[in-house]
C-alpha atoms as a PDB file:
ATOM      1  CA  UNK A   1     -22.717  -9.024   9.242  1.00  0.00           C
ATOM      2  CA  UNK A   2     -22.575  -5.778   7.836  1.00  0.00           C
ATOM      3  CA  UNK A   3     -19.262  -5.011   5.585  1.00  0.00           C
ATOM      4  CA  UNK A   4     -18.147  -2.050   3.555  1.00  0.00           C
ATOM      5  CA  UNK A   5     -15.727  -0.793   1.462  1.00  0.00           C
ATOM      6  CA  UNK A   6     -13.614   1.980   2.026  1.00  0.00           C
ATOM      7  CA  UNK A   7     -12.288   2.239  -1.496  1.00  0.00           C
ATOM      8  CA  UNK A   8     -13.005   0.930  -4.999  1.00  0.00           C
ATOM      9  CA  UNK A   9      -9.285   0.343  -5.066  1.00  0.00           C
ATOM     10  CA  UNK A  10      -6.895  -1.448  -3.178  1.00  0.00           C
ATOM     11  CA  UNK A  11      -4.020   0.703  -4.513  1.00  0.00           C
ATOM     12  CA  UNK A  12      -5.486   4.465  -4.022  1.00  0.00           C
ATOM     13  CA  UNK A  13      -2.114   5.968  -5.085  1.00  0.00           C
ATOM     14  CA  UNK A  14      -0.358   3.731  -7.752  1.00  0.00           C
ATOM     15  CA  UNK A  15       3.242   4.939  -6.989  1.00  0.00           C
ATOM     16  CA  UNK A  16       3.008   2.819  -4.399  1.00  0.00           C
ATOM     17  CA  UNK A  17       2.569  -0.199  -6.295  1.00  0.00           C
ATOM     18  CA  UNK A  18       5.278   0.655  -8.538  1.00  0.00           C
ATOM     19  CA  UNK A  19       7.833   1.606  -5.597  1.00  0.00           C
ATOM     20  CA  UNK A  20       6.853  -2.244  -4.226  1.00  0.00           C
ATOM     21  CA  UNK A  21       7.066  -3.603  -7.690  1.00  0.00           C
ATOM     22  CA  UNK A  22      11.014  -2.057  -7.793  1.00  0.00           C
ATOM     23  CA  UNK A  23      11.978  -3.566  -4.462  1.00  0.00           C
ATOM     24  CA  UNK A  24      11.087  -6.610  -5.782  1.00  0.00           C
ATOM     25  CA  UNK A  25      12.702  -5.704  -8.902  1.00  0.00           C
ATOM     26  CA  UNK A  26      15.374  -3.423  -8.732  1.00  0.00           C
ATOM     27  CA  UNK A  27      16.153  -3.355 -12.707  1.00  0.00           C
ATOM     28  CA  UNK A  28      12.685  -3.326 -14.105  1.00  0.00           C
ATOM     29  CA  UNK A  29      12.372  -2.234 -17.329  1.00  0.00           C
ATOM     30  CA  UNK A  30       9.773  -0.042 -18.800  1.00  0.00           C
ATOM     31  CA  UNK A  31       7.916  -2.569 -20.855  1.00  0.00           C
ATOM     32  CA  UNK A  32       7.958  -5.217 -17.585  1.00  0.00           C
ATOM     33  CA  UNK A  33       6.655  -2.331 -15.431  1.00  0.00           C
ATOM     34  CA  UNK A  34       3.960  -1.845 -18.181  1.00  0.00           C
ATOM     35  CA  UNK A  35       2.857  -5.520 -18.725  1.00  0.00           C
ATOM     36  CA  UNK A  36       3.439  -5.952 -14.846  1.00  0.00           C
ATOM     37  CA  UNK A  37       0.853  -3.667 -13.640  1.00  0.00           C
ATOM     38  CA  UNK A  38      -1.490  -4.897 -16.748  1.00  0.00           C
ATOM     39  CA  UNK A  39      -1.316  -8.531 -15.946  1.00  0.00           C
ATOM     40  CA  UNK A  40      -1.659  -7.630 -12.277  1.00  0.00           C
ATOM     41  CA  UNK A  41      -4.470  -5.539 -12.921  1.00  0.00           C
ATOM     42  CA  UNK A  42      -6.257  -8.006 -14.698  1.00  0.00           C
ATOM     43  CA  UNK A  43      -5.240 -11.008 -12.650  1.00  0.00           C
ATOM     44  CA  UNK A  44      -6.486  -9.266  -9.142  1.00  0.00           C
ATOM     45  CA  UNK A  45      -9.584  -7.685 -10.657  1.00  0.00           C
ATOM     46  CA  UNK A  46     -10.321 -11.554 -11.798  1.00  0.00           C
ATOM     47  CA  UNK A  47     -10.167 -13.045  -8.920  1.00  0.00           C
ATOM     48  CA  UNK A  48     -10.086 -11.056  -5.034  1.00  0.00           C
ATOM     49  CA  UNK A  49     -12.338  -7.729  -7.381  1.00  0.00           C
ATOM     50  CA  UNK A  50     -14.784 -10.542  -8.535  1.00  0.00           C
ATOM     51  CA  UNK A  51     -15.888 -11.798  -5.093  1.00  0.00           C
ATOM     52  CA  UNK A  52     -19.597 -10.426  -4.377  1.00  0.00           C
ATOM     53  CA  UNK A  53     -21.618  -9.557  -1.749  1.00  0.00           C
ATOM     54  CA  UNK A  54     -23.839 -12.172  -1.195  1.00  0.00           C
ATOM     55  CA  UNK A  55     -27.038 -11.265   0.377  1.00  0.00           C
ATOM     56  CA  UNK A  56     -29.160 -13.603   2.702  1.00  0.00           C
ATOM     57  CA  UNK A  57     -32.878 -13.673   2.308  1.00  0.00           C
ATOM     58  CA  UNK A  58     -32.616 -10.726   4.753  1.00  0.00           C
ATOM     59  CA  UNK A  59     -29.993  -8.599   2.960  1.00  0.00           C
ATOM     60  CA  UNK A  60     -27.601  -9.821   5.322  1.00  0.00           C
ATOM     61  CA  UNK A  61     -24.184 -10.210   3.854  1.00  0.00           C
ATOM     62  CA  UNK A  62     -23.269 -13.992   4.064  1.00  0.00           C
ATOM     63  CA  UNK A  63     -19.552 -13.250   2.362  1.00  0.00           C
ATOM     64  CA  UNK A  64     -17.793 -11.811   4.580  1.00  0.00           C
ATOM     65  CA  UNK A  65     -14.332 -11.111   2.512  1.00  0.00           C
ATOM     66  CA  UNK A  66     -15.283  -8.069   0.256  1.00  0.00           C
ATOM     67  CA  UNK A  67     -12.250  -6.503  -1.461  1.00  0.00           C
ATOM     68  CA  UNK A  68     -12.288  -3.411  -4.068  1.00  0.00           C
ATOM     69  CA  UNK A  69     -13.365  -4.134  -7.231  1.00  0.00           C
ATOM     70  CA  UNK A  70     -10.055  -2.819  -8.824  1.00  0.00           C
ATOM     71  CA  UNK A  71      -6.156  -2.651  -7.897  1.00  0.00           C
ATOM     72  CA  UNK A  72      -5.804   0.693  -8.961  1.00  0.00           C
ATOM     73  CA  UNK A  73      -7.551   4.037 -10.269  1.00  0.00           C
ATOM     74  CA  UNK A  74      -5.630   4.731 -13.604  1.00  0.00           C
ATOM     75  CA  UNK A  75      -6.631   3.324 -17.032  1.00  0.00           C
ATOM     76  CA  UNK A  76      -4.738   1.189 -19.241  1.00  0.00           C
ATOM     77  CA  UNK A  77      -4.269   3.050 -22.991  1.00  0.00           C
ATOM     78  CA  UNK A  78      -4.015   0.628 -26.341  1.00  0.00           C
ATOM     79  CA  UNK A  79      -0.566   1.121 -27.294  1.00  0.00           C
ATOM     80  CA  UNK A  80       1.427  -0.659 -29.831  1.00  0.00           C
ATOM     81  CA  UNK A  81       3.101  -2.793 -27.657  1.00  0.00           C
ATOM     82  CA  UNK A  82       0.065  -3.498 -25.394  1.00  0.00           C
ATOM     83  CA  UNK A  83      -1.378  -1.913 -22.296  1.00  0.00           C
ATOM     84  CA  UNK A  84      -0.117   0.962 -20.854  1.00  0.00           C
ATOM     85  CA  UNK A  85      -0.727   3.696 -17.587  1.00  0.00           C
ATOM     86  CA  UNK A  86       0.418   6.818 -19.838  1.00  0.00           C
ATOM     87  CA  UNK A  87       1.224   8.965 -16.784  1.00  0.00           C
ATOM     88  CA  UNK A  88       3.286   5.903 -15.300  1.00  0.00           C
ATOM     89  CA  UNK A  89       5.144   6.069 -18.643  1.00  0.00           C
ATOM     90  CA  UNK A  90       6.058   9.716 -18.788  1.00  0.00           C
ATOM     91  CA  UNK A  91       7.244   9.039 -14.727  1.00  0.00           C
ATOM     92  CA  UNK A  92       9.423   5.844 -15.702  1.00  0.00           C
ATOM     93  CA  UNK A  93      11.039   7.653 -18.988  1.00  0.00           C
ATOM     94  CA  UNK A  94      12.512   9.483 -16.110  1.00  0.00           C
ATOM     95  CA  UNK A  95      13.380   7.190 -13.575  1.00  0.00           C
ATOM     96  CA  UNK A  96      11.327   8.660 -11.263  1.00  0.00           C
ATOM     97  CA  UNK A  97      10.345   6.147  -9.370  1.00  0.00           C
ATOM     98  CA  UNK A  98      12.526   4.417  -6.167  1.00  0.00           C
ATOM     99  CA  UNK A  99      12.116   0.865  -4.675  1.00  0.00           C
ATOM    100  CA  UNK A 100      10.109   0.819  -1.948  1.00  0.00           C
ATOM    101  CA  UNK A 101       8.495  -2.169  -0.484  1.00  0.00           C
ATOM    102  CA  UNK A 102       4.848  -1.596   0.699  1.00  0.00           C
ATOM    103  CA  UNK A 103       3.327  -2.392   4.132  1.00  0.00           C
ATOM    104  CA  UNK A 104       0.064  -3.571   4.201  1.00  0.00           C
ATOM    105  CA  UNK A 105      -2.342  -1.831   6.639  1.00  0.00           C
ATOM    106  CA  UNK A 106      -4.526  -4.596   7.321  1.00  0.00           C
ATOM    107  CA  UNK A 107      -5.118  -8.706   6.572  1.00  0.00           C
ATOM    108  CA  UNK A 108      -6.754  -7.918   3.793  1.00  0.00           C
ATOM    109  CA  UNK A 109      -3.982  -5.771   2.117  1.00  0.00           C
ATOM    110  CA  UNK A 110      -1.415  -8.613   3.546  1.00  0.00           C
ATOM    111  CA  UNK A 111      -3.367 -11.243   1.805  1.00  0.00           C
ATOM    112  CA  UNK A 112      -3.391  -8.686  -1.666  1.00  0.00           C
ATOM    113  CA  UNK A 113       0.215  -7.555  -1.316  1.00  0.00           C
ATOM    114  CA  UNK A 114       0.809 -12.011  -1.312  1.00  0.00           C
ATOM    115  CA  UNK A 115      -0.674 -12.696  -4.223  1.00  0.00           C
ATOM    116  CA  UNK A 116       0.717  -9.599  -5.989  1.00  0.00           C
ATOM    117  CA  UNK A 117       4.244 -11.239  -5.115  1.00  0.00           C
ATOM    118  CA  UNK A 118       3.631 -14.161  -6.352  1.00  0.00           C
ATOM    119  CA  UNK A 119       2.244 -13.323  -9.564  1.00  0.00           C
ATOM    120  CA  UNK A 120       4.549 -10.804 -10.262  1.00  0.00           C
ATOM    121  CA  UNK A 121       7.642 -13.274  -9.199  1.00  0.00           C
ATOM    122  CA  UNK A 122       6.159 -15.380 -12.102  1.00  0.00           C
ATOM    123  CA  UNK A 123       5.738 -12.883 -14.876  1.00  0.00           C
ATOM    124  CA  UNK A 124       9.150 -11.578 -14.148  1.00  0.00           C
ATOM    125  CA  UNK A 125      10.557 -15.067 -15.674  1.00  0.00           C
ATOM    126  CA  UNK A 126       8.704 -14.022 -18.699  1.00  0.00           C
ATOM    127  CA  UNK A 127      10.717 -11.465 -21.080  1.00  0.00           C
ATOM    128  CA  UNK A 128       9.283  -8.014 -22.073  1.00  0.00           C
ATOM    129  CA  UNK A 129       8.381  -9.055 -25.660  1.00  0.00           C
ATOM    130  CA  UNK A 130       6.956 -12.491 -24.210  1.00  0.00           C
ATOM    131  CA  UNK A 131       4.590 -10.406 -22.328  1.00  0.00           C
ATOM    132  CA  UNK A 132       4.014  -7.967 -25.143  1.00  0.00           C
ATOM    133  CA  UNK A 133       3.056 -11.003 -27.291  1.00  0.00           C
ATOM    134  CA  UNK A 134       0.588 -12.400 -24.264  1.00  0.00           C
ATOM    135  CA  UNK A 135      -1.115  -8.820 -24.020  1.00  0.00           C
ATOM    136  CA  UNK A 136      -1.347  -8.452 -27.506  1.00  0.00           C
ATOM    137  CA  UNK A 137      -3.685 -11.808 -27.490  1.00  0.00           C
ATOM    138  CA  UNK A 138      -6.324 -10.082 -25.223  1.00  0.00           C
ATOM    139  CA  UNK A 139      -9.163  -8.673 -27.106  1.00  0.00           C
ATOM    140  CA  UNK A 140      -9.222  -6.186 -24.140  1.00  0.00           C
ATOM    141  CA  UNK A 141      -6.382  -4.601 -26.019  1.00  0.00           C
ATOM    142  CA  UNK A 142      -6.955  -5.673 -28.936  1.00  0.00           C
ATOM    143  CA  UNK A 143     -10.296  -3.972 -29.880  1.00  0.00           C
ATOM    144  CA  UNK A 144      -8.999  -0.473 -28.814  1.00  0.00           C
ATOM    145  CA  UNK A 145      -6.257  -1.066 -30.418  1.00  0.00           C
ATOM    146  CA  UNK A 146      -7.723  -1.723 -33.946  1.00  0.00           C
ATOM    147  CA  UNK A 147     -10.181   1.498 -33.544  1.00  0.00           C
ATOM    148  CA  UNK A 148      -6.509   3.608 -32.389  1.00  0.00           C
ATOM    149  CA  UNK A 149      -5.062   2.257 -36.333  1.00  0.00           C
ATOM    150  CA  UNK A 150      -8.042   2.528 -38.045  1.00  0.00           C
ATOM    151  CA  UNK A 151      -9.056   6.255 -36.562  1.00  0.00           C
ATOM    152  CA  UNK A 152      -5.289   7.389 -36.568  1.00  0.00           C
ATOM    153  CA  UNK A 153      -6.293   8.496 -33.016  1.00  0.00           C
ATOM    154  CA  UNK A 154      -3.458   9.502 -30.418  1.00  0.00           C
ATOM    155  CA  UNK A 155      -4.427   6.074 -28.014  1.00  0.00           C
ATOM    156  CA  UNK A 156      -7.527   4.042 -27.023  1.00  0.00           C
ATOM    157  CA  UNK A 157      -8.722   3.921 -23.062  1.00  0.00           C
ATOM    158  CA  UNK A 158      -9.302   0.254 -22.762  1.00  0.00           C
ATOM    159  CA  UNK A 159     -12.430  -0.813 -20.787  1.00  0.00           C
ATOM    160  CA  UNK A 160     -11.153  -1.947 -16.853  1.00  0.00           C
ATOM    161  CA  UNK A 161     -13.962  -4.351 -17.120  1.00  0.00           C
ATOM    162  CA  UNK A 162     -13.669  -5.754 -19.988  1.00  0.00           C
ATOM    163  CA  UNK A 163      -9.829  -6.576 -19.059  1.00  0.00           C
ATOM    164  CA  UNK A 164     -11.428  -8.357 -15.535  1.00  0.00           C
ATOM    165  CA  UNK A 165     -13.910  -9.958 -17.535  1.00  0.00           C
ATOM    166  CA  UNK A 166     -11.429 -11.533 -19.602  1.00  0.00           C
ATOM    167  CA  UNK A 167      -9.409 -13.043 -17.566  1.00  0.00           C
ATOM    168  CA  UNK A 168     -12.787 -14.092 -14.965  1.00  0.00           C
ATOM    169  CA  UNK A 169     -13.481 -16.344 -17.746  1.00  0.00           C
ATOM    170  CA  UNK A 170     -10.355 -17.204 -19.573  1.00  0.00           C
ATOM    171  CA  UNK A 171      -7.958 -18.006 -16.514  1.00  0.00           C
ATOM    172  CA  UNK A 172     -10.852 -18.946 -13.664  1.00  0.00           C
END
């Protein structure tokens, strides 16, 4: 069974992530929005961007789910309080962005968009500065962070899979 991928992303435009995230959410703050797509980020990249293609003696892929290896394109910056998309930032400051729930164009997506609800259902019981406090625990952000106040450098691009690897092995 031969499978590709048609994107290294499931999410090729994140705005429309965010517009689902605020039809779930109507009054989402900025630092939920932040820590949202973070822990989301992390959390799919851990689990549906980890599976492999496992190959037969014949280089036949056996798996026969593959999904992109990451949610979304845009990097997480080591801010003071935690992980942050910098352009989704300067958007939000704004308002910019309207609810918008997204529909999934195939099983897979359906199966994605799921197990985004869920997860984000359950970190939206958590309050901003809970989150900020969880972030602030993952040496994904931490490192960067500690080179951003020891450099006096504007931010720190935190390594996508460093933040997947993180949670692969603390959370699966």
């Amino acid at each position: 069974m031969e499978v590709t991928i048609k994107s290294d992303y499931i999410f090729t435009n994140i705005e429309d992530l965010i517009k689902h995230l605020f039809s779930l959410e109507r009054s989402l703050s900025p630092i939920k929005l932040q820590k949202g797509l973070y822990f989301l980020f992390a959390y799919y990249g851990a689990t549906y961007g980890s599976i492999k293609k496992d190959l037969d003696d014949n280089n036949k892929i056996e798996q026969a789910e593959v999904y992109p290896k990451y949610l979304f394109k845009e990097d997480f910056e080591a801010w003071k309080y935690g992980p942050v998309v910098s352009s989704v930032y300067a958007e939000n400051k704004f308002n910019q962005y309207e609810a918008k729930e997204y529909t999934p164009k195939d099983n897979k997506e359906k199966e994605v968009l799921s197990y985004i609800n869920e997860i984000f259902k359950q970190l939206n019981e958590i309050s901003d500065f809970g989150l900020v406090e969880r972030s602030h625990l993952d040496e994904a952000w931490r490192e960067p962070y500690s080179r951003y106040e020891s450099d006096n450098k504007e931010s720190q691009i935190m390594d996508k899979d460093l933040i997947i690897e993180e949670y692969r092995k603390e959370y699966l």
